[in-house]
PDB file of N, CA and C in Angstrom:
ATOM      1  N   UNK A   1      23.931-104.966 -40.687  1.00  0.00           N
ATOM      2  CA  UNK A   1      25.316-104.718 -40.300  1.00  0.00           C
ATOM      3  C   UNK A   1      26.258-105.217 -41.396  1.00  0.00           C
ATOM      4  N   UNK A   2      25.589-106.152 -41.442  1.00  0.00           N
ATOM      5  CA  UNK A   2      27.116-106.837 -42.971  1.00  0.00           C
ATOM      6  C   UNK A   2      26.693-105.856 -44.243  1.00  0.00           C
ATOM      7  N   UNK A   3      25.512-105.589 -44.406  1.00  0.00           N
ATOM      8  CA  UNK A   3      25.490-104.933 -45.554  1.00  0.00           C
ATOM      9  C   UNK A   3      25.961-103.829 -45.771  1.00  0.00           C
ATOM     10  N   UNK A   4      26.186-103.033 -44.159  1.00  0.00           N
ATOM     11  CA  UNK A   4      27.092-102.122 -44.378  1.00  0.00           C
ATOM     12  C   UNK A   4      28.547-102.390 -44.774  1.00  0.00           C
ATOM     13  N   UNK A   5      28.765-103.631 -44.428  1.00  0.00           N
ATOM     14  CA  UNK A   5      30.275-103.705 -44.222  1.00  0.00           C
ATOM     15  C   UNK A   5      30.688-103.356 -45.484  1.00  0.00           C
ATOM     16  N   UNK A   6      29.910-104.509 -46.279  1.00  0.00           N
ATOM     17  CA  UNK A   6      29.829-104.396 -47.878  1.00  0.00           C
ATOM     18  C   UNK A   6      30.001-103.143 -48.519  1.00  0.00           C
ATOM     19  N   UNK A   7      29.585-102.145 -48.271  1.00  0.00           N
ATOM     20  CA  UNK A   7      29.263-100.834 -48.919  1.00  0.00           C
ATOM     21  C   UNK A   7      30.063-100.183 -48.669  1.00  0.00           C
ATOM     22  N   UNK A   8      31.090 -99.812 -47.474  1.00  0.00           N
ATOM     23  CA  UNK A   8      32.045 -99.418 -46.887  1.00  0.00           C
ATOM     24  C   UNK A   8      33.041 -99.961 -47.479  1.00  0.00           C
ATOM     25  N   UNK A   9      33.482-101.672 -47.829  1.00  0.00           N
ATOM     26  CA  UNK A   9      34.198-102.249 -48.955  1.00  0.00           C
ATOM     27  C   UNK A   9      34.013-101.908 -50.223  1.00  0.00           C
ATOM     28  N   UNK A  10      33.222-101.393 -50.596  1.00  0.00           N
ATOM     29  CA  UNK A  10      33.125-101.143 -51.957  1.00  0.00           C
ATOM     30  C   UNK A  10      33.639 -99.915 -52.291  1.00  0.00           C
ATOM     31  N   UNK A  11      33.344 -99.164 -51.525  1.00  0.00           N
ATOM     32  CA  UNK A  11      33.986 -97.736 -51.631  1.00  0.00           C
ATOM     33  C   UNK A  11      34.942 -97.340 -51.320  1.00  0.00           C
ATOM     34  N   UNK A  12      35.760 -98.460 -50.477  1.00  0.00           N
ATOM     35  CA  UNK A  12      37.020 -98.160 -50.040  1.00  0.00           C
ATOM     36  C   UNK A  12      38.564 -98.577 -50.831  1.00  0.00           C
ATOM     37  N   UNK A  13      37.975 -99.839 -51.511  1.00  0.00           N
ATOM     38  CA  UNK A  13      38.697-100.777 -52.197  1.00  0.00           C
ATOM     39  C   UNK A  13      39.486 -99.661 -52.961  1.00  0.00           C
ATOM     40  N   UNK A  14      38.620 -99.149 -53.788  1.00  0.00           N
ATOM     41  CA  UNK A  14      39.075 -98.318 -55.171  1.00  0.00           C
ATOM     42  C   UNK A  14      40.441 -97.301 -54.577  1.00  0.00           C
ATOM     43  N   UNK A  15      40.171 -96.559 -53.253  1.00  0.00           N
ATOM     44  CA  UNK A  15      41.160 -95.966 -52.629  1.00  0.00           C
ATOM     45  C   UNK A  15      41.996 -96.344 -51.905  1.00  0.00           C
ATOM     46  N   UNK A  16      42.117 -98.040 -51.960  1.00  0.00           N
ATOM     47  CA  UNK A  16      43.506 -98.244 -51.172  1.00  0.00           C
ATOM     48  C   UNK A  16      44.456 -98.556 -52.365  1.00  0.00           C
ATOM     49  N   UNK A  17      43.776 -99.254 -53.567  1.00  0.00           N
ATOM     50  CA  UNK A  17      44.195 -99.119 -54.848  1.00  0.00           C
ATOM     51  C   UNK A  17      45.092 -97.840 -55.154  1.00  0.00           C
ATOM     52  N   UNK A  18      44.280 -96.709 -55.002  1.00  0.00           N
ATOM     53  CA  UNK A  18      45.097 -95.393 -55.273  1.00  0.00           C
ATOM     54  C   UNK A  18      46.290 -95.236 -54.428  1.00  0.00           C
ATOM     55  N   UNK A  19      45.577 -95.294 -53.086  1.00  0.00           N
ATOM     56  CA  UNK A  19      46.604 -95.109 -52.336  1.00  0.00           C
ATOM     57  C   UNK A  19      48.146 -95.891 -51.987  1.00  0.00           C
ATOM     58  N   UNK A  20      47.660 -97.153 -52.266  1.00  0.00           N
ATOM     59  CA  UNK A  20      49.111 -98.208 -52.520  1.00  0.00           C
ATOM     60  C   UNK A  20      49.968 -97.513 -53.970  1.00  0.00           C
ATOM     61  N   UNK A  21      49.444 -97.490 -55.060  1.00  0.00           N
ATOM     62  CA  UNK A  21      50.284 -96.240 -56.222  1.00  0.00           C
ATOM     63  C   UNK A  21      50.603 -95.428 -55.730  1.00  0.00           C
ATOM     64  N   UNK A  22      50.374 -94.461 -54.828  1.00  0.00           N
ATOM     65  CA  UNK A  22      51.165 -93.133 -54.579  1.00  0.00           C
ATOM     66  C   UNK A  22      52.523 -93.315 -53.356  1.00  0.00           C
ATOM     67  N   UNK A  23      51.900 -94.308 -52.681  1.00  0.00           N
ATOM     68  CA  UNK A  23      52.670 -94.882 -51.328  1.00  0.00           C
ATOM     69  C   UNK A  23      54.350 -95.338 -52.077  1.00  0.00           C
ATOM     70  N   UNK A  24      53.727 -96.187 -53.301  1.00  0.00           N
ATOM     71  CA  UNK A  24      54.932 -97.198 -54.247  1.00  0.00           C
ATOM     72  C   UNK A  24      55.740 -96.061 -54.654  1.00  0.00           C
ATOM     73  N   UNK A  25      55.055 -95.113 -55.173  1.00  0.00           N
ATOM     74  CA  UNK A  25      55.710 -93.971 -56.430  1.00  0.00           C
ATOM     75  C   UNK A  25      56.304 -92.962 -55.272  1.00  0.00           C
ATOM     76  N   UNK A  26      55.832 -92.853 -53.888  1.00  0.00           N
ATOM     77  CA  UNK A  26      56.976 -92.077 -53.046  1.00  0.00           C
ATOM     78  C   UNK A  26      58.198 -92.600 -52.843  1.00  0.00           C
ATOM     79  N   UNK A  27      58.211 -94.071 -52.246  1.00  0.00           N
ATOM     80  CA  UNK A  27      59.089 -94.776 -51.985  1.00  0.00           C
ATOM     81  C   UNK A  27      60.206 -94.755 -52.992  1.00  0.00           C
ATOM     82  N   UNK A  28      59.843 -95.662 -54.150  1.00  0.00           N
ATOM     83  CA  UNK A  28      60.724 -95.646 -55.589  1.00  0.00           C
ATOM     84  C   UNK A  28      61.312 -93.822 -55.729  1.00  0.00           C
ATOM     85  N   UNK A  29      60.915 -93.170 -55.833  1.00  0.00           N
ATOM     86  CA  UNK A  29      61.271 -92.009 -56.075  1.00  0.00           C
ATOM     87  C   UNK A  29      60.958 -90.799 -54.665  1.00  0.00           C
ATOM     88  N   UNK A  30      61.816 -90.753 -53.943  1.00  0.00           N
ATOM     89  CA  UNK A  30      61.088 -89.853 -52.583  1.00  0.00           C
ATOM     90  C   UNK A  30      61.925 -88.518 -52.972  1.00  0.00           C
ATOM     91  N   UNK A  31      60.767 -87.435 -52.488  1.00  0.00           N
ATOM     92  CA  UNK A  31      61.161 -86.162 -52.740  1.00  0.00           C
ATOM     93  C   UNK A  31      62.545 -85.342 -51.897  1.00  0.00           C
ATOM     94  N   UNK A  32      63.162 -84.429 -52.980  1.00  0.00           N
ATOM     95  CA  UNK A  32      64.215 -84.282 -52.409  1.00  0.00           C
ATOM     96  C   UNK A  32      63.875 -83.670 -51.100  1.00  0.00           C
ATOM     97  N   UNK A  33      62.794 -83.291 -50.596  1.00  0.00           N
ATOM     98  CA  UNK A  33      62.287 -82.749 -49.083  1.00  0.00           C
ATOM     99  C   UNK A  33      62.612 -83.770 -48.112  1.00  0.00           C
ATOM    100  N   UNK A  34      62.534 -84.836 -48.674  1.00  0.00           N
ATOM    101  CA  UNK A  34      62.914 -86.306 -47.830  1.00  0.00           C
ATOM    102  C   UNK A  34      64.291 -86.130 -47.135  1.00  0.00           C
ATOM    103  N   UNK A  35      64.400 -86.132 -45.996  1.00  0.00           N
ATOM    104  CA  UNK A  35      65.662 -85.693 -45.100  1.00  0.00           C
ATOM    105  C   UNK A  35      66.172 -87.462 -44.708  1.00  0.00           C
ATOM    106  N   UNK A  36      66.764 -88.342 -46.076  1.00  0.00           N
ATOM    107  CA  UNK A  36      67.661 -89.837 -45.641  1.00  0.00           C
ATOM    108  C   UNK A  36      69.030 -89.305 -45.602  1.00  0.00           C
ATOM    109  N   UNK A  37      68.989 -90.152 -44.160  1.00  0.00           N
ATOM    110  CA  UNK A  37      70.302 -89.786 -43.467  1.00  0.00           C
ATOM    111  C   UNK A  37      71.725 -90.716 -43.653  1.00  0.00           C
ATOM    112  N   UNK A  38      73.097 -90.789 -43.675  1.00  0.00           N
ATOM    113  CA  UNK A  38      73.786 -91.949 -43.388  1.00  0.00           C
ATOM    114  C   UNK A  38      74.744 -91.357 -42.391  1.00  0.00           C
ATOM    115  N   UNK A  39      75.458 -92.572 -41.734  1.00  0.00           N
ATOM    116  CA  UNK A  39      76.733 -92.120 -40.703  1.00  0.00           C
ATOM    117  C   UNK A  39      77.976 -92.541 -42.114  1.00  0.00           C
ATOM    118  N   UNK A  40      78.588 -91.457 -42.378  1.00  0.00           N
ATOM    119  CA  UNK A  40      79.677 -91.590 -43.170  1.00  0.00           C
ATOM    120  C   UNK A  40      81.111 -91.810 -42.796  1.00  0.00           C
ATOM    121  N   UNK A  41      81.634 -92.987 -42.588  1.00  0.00           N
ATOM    122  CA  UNK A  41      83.033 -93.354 -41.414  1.00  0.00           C
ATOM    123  C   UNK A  41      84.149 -92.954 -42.718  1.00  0.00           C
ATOM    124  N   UNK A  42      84.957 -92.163 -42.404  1.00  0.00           N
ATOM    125  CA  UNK A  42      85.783 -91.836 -42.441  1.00  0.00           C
ATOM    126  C   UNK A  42      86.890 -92.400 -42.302  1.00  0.00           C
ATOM    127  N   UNK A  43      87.388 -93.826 -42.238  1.00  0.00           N
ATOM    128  CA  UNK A  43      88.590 -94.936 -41.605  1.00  0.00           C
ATOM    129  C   UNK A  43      89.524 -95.040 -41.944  1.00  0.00           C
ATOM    130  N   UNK A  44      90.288 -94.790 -41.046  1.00  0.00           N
ATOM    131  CA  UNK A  44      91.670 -94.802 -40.900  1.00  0.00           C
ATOM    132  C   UNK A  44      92.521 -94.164 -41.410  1.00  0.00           C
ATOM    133  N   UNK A  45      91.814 -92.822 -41.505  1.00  0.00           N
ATOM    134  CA  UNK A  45      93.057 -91.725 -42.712  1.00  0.00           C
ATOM    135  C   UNK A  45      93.123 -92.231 -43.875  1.00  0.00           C
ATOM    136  N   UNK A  46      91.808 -93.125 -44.467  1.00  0.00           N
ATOM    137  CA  UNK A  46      91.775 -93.938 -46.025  1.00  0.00           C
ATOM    138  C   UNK A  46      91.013 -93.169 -46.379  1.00  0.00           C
ATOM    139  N   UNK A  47      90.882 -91.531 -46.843  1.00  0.00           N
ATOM    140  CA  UNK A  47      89.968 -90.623 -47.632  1.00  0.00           C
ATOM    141  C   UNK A  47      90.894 -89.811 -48.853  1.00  0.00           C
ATOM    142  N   UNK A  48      90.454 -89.609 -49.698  1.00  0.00           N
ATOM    143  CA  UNK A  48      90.927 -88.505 -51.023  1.00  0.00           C
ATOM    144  C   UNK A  48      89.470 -87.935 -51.845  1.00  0.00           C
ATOM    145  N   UNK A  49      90.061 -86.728 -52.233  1.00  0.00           N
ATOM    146  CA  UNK A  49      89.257 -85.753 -53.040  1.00  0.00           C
ATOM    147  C   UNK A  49      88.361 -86.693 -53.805  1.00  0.00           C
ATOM    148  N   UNK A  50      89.014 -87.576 -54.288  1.00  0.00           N
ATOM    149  CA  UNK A  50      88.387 -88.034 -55.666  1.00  0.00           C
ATOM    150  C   UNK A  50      87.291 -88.875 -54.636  1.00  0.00           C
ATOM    151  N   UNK A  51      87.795 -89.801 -54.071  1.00  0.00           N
ATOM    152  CA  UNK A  51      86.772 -90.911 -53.256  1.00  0.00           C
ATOM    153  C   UNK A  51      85.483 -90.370 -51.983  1.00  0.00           C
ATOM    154  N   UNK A  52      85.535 -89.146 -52.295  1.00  0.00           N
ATOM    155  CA  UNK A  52      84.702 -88.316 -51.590  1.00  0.00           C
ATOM    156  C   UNK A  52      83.622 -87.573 -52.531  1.00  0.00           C
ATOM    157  N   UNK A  53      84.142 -87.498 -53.541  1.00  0.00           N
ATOM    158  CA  UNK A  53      83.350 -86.781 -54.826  1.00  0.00           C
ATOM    159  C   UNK A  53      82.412 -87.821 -55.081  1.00  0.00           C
ATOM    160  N   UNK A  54      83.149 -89.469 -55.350  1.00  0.00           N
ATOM    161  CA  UNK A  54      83.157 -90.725 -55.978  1.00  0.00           C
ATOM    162  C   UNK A  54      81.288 -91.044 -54.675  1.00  0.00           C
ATOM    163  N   UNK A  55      81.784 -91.154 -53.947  1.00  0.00           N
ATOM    164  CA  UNK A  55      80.722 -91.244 -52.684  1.00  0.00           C
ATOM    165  C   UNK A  55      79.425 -90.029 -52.583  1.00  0.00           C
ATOM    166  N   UNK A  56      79.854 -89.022 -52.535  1.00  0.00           N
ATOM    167  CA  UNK A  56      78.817 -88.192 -52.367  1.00  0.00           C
ATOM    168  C   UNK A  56      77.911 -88.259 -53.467  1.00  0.00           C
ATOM    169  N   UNK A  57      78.756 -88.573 -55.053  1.00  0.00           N
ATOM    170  CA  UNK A  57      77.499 -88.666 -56.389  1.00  0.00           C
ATOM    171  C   UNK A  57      76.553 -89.695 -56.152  1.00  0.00           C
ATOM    172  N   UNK A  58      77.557 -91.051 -55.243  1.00  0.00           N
ATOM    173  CA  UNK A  58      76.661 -92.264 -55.228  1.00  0.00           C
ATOM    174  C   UNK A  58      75.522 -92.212 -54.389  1.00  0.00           C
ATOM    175  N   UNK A  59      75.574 -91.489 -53.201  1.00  0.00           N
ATOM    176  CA  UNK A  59      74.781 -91.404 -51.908  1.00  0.00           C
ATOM    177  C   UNK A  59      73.611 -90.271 -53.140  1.00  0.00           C
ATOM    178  N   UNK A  60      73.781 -89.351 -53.902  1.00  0.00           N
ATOM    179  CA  UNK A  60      72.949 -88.548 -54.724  1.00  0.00           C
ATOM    180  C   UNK A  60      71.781 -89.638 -55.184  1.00  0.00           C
ATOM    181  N   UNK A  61      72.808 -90.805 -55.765  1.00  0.00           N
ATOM    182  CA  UNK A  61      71.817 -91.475 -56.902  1.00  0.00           C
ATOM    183  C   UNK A  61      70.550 -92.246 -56.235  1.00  0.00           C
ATOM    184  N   UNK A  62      71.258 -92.698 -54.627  1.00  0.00           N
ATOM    185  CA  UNK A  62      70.684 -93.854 -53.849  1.00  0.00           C
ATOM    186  C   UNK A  62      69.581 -92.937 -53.167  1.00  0.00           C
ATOM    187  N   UNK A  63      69.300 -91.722 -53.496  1.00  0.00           N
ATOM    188  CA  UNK A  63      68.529 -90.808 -52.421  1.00  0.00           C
ATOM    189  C   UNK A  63      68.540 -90.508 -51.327  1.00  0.00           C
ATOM    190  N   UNK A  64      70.262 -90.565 -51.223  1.00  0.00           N
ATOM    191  CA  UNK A  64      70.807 -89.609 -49.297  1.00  0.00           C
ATOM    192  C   UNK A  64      70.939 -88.403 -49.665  1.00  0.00           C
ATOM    193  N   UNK A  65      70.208 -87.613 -48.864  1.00  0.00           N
ATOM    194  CA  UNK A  65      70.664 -86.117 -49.305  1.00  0.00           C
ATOM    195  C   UNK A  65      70.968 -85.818 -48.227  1.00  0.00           C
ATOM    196  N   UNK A  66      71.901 -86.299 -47.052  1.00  0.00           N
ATOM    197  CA  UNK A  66      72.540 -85.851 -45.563  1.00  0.00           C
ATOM    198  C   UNK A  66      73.538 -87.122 -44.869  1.00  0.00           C
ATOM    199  N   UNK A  67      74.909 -86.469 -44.950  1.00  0.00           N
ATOM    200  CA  UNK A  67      75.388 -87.142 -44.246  1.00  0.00           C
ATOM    201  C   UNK A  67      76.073 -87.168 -42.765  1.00  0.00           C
ATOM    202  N   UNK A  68      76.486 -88.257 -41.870  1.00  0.00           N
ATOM    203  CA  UNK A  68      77.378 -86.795 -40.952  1.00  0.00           C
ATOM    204  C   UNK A  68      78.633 -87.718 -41.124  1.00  0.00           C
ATOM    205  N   UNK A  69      79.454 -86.954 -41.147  1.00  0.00           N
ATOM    206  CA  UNK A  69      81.124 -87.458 -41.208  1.00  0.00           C
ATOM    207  C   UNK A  69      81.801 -87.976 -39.621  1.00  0.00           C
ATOM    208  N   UNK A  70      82.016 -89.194 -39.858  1.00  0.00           N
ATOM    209  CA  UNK A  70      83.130 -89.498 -38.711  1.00  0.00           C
ATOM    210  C   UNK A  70      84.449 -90.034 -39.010  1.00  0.00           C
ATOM    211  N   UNK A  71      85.407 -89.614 -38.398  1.00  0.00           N
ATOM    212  CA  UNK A  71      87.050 -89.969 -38.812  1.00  0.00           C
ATOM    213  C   UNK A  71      87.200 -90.969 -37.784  1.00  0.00           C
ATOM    214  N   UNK A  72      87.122 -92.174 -37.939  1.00  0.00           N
ATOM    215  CA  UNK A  72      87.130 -93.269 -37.104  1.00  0.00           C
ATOM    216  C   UNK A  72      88.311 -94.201 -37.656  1.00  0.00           C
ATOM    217  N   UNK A  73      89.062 -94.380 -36.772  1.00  0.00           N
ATOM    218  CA  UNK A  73      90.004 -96.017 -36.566  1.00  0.00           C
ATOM    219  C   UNK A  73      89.666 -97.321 -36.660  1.00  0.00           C
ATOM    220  N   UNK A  74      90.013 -98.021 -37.388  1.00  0.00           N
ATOM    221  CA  UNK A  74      89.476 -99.583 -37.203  1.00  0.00           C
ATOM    222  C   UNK A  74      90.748-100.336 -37.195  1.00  0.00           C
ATOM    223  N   UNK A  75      90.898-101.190 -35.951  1.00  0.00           N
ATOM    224  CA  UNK A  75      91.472-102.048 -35.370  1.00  0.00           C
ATOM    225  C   UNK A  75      91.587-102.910 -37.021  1.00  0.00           C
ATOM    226  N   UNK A  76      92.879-103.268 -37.235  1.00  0.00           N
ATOM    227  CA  UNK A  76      93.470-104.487 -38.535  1.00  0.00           C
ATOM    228  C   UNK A  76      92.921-103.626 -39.787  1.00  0.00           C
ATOM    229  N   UNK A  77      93.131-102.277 -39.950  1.00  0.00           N
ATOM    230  CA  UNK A  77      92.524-101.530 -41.081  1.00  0.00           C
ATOM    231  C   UNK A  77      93.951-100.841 -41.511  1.00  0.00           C
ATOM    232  N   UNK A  78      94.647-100.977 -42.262  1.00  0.00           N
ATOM    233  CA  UNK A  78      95.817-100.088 -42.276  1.00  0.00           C
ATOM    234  C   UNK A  78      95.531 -98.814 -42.496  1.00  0.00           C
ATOM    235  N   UNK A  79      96.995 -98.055 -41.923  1.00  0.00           N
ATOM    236  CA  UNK A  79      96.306 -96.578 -41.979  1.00  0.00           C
ATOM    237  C   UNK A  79      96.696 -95.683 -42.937  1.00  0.00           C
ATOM    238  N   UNK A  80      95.605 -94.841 -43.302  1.00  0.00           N
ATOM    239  CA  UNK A  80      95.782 -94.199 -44.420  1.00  0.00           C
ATOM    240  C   UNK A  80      96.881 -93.153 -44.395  1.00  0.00           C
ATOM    241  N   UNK A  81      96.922 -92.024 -45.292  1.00  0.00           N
ATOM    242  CA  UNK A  81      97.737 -90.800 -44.770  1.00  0.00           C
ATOM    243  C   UNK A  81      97.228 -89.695 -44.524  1.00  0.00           C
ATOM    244  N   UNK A  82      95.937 -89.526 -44.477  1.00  0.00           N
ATOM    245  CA  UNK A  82      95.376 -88.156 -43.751  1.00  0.00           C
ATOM    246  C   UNK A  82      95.091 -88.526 -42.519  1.00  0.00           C
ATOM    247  N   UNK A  83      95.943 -87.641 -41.703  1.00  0.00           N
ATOM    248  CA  UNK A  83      95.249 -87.786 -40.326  1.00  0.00           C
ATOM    249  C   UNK A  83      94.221 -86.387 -40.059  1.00  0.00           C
ATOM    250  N   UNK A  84      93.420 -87.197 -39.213  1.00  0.00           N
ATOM    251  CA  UNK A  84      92.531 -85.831 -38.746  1.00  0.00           C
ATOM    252  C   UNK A  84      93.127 -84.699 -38.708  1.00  0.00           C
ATOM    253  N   UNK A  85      92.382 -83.425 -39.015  1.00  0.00           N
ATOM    254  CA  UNK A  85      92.239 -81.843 -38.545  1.00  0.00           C
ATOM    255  C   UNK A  85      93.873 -81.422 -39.842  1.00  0.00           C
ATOM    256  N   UNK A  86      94.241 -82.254 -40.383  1.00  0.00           N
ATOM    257  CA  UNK A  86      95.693 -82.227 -40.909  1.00  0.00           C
ATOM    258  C   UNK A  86      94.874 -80.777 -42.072  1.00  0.00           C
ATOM    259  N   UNK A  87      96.188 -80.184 -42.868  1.00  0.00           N
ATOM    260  CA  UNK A  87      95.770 -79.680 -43.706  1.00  0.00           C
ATOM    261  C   UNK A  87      94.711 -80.080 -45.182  1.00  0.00           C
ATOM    262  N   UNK A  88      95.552 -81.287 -45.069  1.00  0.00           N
ATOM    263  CA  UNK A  88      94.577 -82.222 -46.377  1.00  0.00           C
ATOM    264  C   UNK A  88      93.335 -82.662 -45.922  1.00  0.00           C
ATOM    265  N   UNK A  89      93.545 -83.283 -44.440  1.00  0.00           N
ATOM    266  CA  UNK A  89      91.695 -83.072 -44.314  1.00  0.00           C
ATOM    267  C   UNK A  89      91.028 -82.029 -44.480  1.00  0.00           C
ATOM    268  N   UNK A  90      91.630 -80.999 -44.400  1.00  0.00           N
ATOM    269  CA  UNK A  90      90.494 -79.749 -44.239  1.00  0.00           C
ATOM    270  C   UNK A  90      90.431 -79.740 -45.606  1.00  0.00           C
ATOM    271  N   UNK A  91      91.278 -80.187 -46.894  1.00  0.00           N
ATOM    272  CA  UNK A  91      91.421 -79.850 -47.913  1.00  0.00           C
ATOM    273  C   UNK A  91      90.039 -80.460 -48.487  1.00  0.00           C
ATOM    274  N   UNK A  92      89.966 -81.889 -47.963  1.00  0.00           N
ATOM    275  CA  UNK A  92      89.504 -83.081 -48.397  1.00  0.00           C
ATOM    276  C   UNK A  92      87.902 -82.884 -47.991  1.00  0.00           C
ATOM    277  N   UNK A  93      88.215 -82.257 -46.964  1.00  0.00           N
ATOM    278  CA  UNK A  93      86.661 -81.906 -46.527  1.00  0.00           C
ATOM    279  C   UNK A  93      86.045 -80.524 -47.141  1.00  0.00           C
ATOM    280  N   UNK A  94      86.623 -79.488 -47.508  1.00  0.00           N
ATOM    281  CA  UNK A  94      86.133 -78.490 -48.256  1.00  0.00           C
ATOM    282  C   UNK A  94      85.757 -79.445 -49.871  1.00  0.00           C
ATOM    283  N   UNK A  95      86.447 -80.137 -49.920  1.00  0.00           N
ATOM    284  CA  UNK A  95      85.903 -80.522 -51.182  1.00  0.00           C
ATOM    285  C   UNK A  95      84.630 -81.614 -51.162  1.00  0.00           C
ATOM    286  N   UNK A  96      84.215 -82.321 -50.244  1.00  0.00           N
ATOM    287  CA  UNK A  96      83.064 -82.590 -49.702  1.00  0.00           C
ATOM    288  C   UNK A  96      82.139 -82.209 -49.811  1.00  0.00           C
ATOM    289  N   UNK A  97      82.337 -80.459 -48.888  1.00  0.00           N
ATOM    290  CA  UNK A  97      80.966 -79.806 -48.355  1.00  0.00           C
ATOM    291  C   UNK A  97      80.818 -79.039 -50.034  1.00  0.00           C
ATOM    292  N   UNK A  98      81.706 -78.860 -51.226  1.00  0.00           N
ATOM    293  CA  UNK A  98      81.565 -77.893 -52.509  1.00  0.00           C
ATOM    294  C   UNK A  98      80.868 -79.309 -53.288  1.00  0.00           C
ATOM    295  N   UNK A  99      80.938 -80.140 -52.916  1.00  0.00           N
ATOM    296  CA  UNK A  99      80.389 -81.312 -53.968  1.00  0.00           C
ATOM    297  C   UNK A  99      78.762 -81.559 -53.390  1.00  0.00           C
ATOM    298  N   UNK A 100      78.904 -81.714 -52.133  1.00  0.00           N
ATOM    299  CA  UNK A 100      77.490 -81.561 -51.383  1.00  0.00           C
ATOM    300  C   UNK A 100      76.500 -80.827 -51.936  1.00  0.00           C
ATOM    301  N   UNK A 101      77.378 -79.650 -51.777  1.00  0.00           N
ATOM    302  CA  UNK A 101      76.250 -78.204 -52.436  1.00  0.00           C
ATOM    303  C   UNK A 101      75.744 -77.930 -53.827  1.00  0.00           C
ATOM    304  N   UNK A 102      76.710 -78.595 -54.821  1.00  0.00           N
ATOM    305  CA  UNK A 102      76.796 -78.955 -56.233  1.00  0.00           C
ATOM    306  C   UNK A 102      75.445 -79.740 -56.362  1.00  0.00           C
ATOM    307  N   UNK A 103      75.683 -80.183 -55.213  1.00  0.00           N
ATOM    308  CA  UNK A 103      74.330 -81.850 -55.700  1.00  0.00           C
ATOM    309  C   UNK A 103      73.301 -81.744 -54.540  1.00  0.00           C
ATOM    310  N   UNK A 104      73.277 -80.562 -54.066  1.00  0.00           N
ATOM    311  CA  UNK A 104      72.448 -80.291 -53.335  1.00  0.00           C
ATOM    312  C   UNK A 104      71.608 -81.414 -52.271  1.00  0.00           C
TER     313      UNK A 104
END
């Protein structure tokens, strides 16, 4: 019985070896098939073109390729000047979903 164990260790070793390298090299680098998600808050009417561009390249680099947008209030947050559904949000958000698609 142990001598099996042995033999079963011996042959296995070499492939957890492999397999810990491929496990490391997904992680460090995961394929863009990889569906990482974030909740993207939106606060307090504090959004612009640029800081949306500025965000979506960063979420690119960190390996989010999905976000979902919420326009949320925070209590002692001063408020920005886009309010929801306004024209500039929609502005602000077309330029979002064209930067999204840019960076796929």
């Amino acid at each position: 019985m142990r001598r099996r164990l042995y033999v079963a260790l011996f042959f296995a070793l070499p492939l957890l070896g492999r397999t810990q390298s491929v496990l490391q090299k997904a992680f460090l680098t995961p394929p863009d098939t990889l569906q990482t998600s974030v909740y993207w808050y939106w606060v307090s009417g504090n959004v612009s073109k640029e800081g949306v561009v500025r965000d979506l390249e960063a979420m690119k680099r960190a390996g989010i390729n999905r976000a979902f947008i919420a326009h949320v209030g925070v209590d002692g947050t001063a408020p920005g000047t886009v309010r929801l559904f306004s024209p500039e949000w929609w502005d602000i958000l077309h330029t979002a979903l064209k930067t999204a698609s840019r960076l796929h």
